[in-house]
PDB file of N, CA and C in Angstrom:
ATOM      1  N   UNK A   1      70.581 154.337 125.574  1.00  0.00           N
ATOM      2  CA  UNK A   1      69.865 154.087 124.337  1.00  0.00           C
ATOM      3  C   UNK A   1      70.831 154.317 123.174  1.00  0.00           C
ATOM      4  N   UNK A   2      70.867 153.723 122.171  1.00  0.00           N
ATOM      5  CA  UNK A   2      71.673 153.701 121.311  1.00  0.00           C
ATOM      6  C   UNK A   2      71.219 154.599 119.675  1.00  0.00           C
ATOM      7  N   UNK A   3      71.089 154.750 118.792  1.00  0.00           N
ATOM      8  CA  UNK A   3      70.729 155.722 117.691  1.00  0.00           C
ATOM      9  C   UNK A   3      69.607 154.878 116.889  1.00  0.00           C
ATOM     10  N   UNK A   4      69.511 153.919 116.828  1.00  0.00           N
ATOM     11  CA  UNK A   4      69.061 152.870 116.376  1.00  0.00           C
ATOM     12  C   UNK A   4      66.847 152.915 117.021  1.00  0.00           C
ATOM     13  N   UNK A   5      67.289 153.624 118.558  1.00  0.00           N
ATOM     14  CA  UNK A   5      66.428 153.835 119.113  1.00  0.00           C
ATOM     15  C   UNK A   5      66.019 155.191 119.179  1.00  0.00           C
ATOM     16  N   UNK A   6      66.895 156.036 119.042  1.00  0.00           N
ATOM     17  CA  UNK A   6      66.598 157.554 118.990  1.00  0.00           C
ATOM     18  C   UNK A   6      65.504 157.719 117.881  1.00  0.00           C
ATOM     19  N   UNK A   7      65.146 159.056 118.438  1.00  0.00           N
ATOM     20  CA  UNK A   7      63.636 159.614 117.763  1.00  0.00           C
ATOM     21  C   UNK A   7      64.308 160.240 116.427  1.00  0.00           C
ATOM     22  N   UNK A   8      63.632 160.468 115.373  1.00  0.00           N
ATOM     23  CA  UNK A   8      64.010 161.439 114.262  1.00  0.00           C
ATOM     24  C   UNK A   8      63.408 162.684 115.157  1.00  0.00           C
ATOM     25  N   UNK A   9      64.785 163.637 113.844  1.00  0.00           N
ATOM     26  CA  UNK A   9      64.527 164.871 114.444  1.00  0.00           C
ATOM     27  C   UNK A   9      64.733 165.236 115.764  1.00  0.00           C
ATOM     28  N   UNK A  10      65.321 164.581 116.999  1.00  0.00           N
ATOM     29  CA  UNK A  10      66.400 165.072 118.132  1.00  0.00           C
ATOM     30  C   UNK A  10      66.712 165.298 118.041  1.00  0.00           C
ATOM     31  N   UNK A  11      67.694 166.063 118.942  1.00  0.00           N
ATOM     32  CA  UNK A  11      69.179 166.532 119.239  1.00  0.00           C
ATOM     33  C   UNK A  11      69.165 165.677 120.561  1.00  0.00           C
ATOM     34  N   UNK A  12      70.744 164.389 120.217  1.00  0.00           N
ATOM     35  CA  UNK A  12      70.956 163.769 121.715  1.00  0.00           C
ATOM     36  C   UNK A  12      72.286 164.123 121.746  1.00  0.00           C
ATOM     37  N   UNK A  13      72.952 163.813 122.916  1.00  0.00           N
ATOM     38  CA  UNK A  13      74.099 164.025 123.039  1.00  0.00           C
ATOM     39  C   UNK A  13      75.109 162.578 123.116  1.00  0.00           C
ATOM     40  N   UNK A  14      75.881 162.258 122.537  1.00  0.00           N
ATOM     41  CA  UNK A  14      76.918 161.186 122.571  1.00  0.00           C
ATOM     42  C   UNK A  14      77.273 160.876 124.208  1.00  0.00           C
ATOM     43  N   UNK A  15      77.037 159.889 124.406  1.00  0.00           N
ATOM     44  CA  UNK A  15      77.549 159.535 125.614  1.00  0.00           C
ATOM     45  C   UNK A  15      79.144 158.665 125.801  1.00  0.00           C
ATOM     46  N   UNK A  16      78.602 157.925 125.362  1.00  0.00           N
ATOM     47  CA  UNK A  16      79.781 157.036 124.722  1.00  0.00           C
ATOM     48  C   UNK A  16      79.853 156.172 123.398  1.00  0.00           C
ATOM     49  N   UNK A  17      80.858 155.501 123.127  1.00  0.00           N
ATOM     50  CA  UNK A  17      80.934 154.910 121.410  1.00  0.00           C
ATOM     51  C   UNK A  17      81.520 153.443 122.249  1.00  0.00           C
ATOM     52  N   UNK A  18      80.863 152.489 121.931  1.00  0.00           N
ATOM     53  CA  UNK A  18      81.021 151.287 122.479  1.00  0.00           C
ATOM     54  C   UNK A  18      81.438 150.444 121.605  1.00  0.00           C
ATOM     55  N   UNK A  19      82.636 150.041 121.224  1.00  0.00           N
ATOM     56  CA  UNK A  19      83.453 149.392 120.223  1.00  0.00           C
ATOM     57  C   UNK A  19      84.646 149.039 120.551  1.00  0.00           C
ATOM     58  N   UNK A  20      85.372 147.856 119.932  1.00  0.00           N
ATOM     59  CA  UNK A  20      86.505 147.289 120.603  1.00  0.00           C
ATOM     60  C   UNK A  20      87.359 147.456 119.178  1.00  0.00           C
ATOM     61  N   UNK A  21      86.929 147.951 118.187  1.00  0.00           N
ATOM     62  CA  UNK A  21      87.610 148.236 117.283  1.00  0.00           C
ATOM     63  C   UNK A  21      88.194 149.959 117.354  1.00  0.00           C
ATOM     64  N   UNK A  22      89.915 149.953 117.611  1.00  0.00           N
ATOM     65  CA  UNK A  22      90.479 151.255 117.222  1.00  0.00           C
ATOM     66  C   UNK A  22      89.995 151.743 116.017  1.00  0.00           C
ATOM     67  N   UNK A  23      90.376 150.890 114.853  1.00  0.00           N
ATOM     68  CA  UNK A  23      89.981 152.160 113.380  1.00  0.00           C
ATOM     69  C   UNK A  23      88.761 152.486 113.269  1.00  0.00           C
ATOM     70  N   UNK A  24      87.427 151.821 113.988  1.00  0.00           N
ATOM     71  CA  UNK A  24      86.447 152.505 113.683  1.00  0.00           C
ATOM     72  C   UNK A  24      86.238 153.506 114.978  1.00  0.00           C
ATOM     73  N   UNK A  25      87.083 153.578 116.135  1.00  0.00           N
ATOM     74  CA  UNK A  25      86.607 154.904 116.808  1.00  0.00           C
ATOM     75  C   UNK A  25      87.328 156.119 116.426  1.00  0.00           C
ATOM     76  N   UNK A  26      88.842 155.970 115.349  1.00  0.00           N
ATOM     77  CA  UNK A  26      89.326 156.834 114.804  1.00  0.00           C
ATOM     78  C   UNK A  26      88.788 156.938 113.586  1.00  0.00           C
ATOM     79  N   UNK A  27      88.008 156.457 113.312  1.00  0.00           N
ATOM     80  CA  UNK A  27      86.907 157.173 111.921  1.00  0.00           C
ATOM     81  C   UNK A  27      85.967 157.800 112.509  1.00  0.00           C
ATOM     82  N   UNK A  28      85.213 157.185 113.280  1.00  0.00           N
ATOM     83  CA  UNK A  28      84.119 158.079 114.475  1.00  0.00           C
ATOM     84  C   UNK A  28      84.697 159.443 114.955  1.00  0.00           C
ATOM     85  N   UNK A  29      85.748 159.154 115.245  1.00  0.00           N
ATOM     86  CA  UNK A  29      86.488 160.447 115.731  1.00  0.00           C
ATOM     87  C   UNK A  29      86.575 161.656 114.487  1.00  0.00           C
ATOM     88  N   UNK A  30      86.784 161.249 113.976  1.00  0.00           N
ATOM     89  CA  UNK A  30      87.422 162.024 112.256  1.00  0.00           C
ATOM     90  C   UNK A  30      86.260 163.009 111.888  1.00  0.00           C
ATOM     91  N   UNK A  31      85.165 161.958 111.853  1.00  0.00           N
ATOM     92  CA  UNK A  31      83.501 162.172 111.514  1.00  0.00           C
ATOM     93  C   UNK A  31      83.109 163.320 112.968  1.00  0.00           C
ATOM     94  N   UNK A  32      83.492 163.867 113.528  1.00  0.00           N
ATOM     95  CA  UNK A  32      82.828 164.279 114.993  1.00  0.00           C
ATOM     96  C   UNK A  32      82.042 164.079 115.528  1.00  0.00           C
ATOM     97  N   UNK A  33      82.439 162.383 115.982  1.00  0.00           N
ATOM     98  CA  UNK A  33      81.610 161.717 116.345  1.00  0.00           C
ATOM     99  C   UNK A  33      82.289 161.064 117.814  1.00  0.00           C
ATOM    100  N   UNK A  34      82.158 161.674 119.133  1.00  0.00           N
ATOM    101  CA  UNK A  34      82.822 161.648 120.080  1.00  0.00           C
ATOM    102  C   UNK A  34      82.107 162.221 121.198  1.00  0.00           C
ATOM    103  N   UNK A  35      81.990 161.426 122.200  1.00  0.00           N
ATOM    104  CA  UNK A  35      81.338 161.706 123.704  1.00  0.00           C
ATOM    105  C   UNK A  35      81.746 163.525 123.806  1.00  0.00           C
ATOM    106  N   UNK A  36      80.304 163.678 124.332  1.00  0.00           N
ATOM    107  CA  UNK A  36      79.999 165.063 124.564  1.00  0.00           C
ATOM    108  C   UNK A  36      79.432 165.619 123.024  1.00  0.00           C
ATOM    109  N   UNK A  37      79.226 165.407 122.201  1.00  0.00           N
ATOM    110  CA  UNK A  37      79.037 166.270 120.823  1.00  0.00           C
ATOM    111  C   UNK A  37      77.296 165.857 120.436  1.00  0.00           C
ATOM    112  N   UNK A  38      76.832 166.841 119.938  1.00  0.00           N
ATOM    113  CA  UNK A  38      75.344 166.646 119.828  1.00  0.00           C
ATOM    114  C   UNK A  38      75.230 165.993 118.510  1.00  0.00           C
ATOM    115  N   UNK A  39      74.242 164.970 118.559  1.00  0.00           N
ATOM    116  CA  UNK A  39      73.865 164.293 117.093  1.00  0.00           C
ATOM    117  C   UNK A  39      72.660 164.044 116.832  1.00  0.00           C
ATOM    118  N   UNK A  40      71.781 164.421 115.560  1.00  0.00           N
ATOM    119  CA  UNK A  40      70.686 164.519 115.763  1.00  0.00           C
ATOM    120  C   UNK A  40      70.300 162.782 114.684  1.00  0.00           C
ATOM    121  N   UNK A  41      69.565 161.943 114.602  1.00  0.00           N
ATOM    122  CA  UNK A  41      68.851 161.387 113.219  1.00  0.00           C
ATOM    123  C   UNK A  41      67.890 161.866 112.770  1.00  0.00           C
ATOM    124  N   UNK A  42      68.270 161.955 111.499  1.00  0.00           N
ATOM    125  CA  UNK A  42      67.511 162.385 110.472  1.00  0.00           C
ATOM    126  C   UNK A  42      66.679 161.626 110.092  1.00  0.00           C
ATOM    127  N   UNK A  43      66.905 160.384 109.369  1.00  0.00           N
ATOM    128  CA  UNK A  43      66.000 158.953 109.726  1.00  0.00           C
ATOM    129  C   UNK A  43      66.397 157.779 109.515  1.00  0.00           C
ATOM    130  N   UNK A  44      65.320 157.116 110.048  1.00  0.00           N
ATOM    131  CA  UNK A  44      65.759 155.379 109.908  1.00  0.00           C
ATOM    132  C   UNK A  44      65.282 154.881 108.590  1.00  0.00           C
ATOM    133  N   UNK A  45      66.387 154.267 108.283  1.00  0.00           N
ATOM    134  CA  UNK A  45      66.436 153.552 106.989  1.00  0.00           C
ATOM    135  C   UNK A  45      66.088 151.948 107.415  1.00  0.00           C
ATOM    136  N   UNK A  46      66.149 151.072 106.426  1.00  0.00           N
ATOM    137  CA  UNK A  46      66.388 149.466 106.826  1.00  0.00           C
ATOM    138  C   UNK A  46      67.716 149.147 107.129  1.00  0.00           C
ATOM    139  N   UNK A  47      68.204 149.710 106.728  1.00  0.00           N
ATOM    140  CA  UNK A  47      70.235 148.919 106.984  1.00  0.00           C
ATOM    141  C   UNK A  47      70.831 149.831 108.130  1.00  0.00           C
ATOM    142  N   UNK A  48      70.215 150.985 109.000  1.00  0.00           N
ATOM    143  CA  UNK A  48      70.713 151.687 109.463  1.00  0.00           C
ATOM    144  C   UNK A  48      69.831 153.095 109.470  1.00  0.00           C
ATOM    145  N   UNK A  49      70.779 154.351 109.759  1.00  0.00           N
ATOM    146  CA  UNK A  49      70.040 155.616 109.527  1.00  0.00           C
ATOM    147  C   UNK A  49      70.819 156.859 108.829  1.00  0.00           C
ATOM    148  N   UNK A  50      70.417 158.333 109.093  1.00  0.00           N
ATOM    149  CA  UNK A  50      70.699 158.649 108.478  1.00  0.00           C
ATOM    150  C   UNK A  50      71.062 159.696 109.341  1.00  0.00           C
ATOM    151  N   UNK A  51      72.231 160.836 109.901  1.00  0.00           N
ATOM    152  CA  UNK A  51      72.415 161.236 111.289  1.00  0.00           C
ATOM    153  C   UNK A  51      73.413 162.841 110.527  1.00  0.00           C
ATOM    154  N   UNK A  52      73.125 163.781 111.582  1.00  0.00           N
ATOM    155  CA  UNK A  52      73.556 165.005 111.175  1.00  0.00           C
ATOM    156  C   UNK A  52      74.694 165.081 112.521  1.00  0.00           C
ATOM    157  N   UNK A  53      75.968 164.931 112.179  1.00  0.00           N
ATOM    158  CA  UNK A  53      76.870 165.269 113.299  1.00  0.00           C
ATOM    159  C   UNK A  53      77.580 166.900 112.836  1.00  0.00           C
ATOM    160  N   UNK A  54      77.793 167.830 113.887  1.00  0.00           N
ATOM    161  CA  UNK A  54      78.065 169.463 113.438  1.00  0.00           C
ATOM    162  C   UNK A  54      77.855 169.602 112.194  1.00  0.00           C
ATOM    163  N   UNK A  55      78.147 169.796 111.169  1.00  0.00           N
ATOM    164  CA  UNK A  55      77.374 170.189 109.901  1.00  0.00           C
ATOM    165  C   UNK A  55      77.487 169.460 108.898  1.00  0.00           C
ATOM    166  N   UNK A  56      77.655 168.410 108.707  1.00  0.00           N
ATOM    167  CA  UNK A  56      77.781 166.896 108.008  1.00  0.00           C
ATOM    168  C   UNK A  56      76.407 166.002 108.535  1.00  0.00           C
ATOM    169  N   UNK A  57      76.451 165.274 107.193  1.00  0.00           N
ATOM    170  CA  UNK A  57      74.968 164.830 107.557  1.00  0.00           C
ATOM    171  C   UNK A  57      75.583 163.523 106.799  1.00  0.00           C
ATOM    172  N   UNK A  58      75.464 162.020 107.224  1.00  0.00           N
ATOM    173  CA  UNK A  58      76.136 160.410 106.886  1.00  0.00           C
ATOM    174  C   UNK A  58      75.275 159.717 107.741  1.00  0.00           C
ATOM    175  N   UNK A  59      75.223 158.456 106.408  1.00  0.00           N
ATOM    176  CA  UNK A  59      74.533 157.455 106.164  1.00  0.00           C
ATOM    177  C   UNK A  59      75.592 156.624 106.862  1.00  0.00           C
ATOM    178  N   UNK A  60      75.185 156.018 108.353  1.00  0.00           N
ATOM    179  CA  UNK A  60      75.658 154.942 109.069  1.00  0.00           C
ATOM    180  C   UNK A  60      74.859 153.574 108.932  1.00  0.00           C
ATOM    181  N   UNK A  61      75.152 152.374 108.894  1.00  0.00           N
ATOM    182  CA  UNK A  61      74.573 151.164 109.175  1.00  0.00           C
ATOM    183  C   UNK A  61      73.947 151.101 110.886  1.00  0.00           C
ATOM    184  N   UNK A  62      73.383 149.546 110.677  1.00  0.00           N
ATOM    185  CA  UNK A  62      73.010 149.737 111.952  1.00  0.00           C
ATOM    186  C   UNK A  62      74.286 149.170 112.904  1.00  0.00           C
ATOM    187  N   UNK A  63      74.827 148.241 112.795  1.00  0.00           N
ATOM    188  CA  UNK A  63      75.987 148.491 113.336  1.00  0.00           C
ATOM    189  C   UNK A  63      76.833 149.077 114.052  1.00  0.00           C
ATOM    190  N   UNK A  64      77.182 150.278 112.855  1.00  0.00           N
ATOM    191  CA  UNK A  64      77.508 151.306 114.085  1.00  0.00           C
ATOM    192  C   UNK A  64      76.714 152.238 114.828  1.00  0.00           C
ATOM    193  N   UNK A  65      75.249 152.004 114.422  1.00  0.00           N
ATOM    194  CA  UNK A  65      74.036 152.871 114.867  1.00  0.00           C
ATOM    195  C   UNK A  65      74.133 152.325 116.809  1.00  0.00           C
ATOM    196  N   UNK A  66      74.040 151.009 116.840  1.00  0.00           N
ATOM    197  CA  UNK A  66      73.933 150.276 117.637  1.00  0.00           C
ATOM    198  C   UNK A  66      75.061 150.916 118.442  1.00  0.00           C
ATOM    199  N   UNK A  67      76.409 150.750 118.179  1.00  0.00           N
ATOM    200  CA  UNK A  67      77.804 151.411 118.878  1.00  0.00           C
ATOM    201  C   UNK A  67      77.534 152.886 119.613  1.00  0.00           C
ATOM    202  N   UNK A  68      76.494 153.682 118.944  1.00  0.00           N
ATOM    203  CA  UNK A  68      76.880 155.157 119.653  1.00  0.00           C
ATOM    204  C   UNK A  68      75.959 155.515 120.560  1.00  0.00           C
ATOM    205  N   UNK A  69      76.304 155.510 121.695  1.00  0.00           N
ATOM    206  CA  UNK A  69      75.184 155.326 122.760  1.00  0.00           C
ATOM    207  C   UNK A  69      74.734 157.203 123.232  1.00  0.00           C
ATOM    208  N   UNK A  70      73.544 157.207 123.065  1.00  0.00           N
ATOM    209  CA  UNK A  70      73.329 158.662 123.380  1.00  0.00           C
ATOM    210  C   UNK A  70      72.444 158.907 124.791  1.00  0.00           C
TER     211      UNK A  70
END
């Protein structure tokens, strides 16, 4: 399931980041946003959501909502 589908207010865990683009898994990366790390959404917006990774909280599209498979 991807974030796009996740419940508000979870805690899931990153499984994998499904993208064929390097700079956006080294921004994902940057963001601590990387298989094994817990991520919760906060909520769904229209263009995307709104997601708390370790103590940072960013406004992703759906796009990459779609990319982070939990």
């Amino acid at each position: 399931m991807n974030l796009l589908s996740a419940e508000e207010g979870k805690e899931y865990i990153i499984q994998r980041i499904e993208t064929d683009d390097e700079e956006l898994d080294a921004f994902l990366f940057s963001l601590g946003c990387y298989s094994g790390e817990p991520i919760t959404v906060i909520s769904h917006l229209r263009g995307g959501c709104v997601v708390s990774i370790k103590d940072g909280r960013y406004n992703i599209d759906s796009q990459l909502a779609e990319a982070i498979i939990v």
